[in-house]
PDB file of N, CA and C in Angstrom:
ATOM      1  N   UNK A   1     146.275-122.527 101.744  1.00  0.00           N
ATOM      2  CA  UNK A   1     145.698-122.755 100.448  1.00  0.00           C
ATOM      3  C   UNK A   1     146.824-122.806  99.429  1.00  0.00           C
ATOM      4  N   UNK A   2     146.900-123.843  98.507  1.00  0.00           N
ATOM      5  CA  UNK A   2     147.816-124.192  97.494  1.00  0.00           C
ATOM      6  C   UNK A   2     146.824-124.030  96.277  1.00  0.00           C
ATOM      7  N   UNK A   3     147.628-122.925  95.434  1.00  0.00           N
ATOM      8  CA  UNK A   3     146.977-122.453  94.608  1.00  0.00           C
ATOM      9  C   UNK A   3     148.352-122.486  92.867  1.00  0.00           C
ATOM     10  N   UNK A   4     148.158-123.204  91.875  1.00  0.00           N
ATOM     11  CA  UNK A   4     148.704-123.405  90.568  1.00  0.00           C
ATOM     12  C   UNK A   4     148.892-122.405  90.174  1.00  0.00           C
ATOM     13  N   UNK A   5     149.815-121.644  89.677  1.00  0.00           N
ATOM     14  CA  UNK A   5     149.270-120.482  88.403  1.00  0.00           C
ATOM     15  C   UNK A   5     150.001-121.189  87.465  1.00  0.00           C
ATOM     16  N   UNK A   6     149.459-120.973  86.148  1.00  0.00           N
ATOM     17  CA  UNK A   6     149.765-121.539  84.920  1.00  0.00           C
ATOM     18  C   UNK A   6     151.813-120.808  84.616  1.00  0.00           C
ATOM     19  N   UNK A   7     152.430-121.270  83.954  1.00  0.00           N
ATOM     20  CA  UNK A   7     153.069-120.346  83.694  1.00  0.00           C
ATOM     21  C   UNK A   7     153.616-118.898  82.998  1.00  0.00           C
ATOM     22  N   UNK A   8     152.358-118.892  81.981  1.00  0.00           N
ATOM     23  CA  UNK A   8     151.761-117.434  81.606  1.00  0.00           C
ATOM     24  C   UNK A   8     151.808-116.162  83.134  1.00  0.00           C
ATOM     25  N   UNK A   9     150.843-116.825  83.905  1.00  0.00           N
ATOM     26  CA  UNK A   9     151.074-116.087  84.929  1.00  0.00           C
ATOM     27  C   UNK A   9     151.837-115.857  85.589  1.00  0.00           C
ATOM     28  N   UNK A  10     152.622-116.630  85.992  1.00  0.00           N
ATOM     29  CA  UNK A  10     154.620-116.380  86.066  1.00  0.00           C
ATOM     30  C   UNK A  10     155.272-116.146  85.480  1.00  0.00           C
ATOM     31  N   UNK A  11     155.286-116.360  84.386  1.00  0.00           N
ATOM     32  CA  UNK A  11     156.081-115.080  83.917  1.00  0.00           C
ATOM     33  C   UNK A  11     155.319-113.957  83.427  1.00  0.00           C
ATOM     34  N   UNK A  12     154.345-113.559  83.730  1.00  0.00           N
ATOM     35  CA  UNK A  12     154.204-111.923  83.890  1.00  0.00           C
ATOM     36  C   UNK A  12     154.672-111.536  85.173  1.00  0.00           C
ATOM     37  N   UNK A  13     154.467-112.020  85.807  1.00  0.00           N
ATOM     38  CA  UNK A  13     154.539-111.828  87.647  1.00  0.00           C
ATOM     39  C   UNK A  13     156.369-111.641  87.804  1.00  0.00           C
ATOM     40  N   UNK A  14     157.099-112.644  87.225  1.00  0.00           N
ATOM     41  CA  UNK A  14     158.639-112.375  87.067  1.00  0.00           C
ATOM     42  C   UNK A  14     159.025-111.163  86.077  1.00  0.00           C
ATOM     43  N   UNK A  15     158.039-110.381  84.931  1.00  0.00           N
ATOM     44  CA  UNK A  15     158.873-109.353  83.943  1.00  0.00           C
ATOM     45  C   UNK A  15     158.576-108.165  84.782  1.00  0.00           C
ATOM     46  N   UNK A  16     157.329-108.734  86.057  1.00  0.00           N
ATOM     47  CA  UNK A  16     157.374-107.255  86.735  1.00  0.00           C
ATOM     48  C   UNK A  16     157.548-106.845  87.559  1.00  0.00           C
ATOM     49  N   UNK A  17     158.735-108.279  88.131  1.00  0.00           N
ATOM     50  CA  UNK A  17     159.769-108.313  89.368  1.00  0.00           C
ATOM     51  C   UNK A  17     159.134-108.597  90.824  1.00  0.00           C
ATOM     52  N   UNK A  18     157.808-109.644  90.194  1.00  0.00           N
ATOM     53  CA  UNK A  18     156.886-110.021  91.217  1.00  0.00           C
ATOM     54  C   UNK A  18     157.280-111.332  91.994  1.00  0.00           C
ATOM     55  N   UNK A  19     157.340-111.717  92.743  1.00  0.00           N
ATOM     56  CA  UNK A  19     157.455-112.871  92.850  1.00  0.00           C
ATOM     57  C   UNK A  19     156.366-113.602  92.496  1.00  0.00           C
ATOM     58  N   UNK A  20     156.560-114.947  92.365  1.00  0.00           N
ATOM     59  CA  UNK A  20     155.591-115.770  91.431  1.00  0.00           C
ATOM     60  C   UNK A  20     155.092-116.747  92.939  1.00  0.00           C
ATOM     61  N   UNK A  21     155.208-116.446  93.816  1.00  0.00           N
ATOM     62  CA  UNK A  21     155.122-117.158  95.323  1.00  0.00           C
ATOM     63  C   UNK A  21     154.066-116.203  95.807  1.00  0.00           C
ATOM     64  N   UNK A  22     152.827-116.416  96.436  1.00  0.00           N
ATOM     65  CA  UNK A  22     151.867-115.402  96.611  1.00  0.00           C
ATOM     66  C   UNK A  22     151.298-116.573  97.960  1.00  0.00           C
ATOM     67  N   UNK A  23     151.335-115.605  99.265  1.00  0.00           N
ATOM     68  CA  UNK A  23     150.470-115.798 100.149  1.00  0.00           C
ATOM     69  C   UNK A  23     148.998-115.570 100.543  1.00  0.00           C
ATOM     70  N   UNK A  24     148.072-115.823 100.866  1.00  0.00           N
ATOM     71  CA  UNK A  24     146.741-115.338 100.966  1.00  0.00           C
ATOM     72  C   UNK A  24     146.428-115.341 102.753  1.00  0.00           C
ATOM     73  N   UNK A  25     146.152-114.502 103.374  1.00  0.00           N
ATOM     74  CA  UNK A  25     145.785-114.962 104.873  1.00  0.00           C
ATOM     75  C   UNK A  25     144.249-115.623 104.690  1.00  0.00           C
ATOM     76  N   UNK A  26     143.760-116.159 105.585  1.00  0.00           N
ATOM     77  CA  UNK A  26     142.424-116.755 105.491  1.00  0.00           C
ATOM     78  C   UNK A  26     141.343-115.630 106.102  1.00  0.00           C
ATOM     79  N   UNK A  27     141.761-114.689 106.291  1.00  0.00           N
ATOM     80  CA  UNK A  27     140.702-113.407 106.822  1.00  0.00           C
ATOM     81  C   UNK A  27     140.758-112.963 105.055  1.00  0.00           C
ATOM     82  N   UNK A  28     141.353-112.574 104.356  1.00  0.00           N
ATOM     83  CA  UNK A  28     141.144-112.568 102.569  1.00  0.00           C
ATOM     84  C   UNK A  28     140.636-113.219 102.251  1.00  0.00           C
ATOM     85  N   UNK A  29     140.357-114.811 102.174  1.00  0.00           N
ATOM     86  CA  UNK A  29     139.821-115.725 101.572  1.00  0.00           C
ATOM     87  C   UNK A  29     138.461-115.864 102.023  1.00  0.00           C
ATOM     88  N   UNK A  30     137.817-115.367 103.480  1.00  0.00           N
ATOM     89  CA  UNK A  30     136.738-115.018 103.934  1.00  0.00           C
ATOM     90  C   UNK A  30     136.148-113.809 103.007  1.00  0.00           C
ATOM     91  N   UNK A  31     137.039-112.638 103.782  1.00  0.00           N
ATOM     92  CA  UNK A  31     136.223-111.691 102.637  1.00  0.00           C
ATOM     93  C   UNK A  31     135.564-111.943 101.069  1.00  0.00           C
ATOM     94  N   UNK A  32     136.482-112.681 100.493  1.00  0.00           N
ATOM     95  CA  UNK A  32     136.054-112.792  99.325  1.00  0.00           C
ATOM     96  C   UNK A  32     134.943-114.467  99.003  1.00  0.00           C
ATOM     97  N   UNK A  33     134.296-114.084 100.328  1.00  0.00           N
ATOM     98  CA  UNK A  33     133.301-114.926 100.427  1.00  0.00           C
ATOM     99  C   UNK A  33     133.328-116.297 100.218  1.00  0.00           C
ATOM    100  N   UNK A  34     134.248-116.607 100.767  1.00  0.00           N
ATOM    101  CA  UNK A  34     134.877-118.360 100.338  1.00  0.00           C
ATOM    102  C   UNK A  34     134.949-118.798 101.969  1.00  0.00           C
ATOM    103  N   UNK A  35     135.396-119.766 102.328  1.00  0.00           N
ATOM    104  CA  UNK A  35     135.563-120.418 103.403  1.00  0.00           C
ATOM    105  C   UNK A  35     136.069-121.521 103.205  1.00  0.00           C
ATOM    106  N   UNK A  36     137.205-122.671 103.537  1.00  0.00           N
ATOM    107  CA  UNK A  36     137.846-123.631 103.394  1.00  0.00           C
ATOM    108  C   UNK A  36     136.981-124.847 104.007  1.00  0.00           C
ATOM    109  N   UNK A  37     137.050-125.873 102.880  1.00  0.00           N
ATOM    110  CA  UNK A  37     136.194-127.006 103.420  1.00  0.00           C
ATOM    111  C   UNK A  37     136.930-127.944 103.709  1.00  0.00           C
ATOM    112  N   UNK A  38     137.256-128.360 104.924  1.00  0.00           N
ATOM    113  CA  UNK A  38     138.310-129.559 105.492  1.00  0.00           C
ATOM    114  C   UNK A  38     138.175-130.788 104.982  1.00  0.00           C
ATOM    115  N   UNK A  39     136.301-131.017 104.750  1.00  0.00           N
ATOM    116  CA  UNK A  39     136.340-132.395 104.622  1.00  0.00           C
ATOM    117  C   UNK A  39     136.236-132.521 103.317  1.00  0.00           C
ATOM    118  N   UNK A  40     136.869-132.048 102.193  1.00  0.00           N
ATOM    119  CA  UNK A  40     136.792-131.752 100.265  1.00  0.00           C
ATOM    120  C   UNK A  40     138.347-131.374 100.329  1.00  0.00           C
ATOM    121  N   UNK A  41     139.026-130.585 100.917  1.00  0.00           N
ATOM    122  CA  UNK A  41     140.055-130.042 100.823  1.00  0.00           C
ATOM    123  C   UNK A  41     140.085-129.010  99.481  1.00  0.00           C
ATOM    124  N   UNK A  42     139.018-128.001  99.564  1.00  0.00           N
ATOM    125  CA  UNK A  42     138.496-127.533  98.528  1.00  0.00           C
ATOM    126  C   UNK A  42     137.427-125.850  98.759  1.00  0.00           C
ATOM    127  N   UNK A  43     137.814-124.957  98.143  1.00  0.00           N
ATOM    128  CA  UNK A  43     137.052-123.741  99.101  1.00  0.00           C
ATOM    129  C   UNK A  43     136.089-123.567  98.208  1.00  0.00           C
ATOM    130  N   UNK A  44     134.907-123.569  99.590  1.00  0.00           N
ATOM    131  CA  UNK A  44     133.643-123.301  99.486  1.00  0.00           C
ATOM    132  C   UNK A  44     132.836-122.102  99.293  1.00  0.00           C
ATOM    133  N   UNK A  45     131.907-121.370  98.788  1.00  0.00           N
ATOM    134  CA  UNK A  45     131.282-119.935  98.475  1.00  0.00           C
ATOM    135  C   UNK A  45     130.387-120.095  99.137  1.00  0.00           C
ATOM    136  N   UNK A  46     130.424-118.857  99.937  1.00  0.00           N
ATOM    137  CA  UNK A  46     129.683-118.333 101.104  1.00  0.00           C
ATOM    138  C   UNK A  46     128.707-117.250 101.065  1.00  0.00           C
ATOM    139  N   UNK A  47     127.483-117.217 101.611  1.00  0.00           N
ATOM    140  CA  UNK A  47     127.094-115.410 101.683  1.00  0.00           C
ATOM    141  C   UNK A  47     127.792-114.572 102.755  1.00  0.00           C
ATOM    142  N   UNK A  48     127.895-113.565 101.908  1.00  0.00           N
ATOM    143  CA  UNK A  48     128.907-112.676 102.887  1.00  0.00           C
ATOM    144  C   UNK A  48     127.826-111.278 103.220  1.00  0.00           C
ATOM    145  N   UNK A  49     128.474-110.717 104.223  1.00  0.00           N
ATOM    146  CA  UNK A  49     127.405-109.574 104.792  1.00  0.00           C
ATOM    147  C   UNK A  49     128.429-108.681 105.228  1.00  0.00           C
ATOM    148  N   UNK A  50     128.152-107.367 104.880  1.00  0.00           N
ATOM    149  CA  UNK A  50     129.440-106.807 105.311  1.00  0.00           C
ATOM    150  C   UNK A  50     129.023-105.921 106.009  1.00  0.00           C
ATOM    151  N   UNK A  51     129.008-105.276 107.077  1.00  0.00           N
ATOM    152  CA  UNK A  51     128.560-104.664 108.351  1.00  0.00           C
ATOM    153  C   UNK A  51     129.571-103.183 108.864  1.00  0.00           C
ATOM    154  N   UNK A  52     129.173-102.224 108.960  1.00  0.00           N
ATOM    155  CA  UNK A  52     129.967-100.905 108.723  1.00  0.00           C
ATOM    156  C   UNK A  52     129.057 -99.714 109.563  1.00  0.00           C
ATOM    157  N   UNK A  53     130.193 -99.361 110.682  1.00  0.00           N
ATOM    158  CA  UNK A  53     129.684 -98.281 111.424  1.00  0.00           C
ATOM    159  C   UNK A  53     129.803 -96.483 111.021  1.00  0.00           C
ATOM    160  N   UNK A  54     129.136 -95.841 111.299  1.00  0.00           N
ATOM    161  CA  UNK A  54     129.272 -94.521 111.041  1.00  0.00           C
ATOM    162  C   UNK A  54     129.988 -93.960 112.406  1.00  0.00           C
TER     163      UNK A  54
END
């Protein structure tokens, strides 16, 4: 995923010794209820269900 940040957001990200280069894995981009659409080249919103054992 190729993602813009304006440059406002780089340079906050550089005064706080961030790099302005940010990876996302696609198990993150799931969680946050999205899913990548191949044929749009464009991410899609999903229902998400989140499932948790005792």
């Amino acid at each position: 995923m190729v993602l813009e940040l304006s440059e406002d957001v780089k340079e906050t990200l550089r005064s706080a010794g961030v790099s302005d280069s940010v990876i996302i894995g696609l198990t993150t981009i799931e969680a946050a209820g999205l899913i990548p659409d191949v044929t749009t080249g464009k991410l899609r919103k999903t229902e998400t269900f989140l499932f948790t054992t005792h």
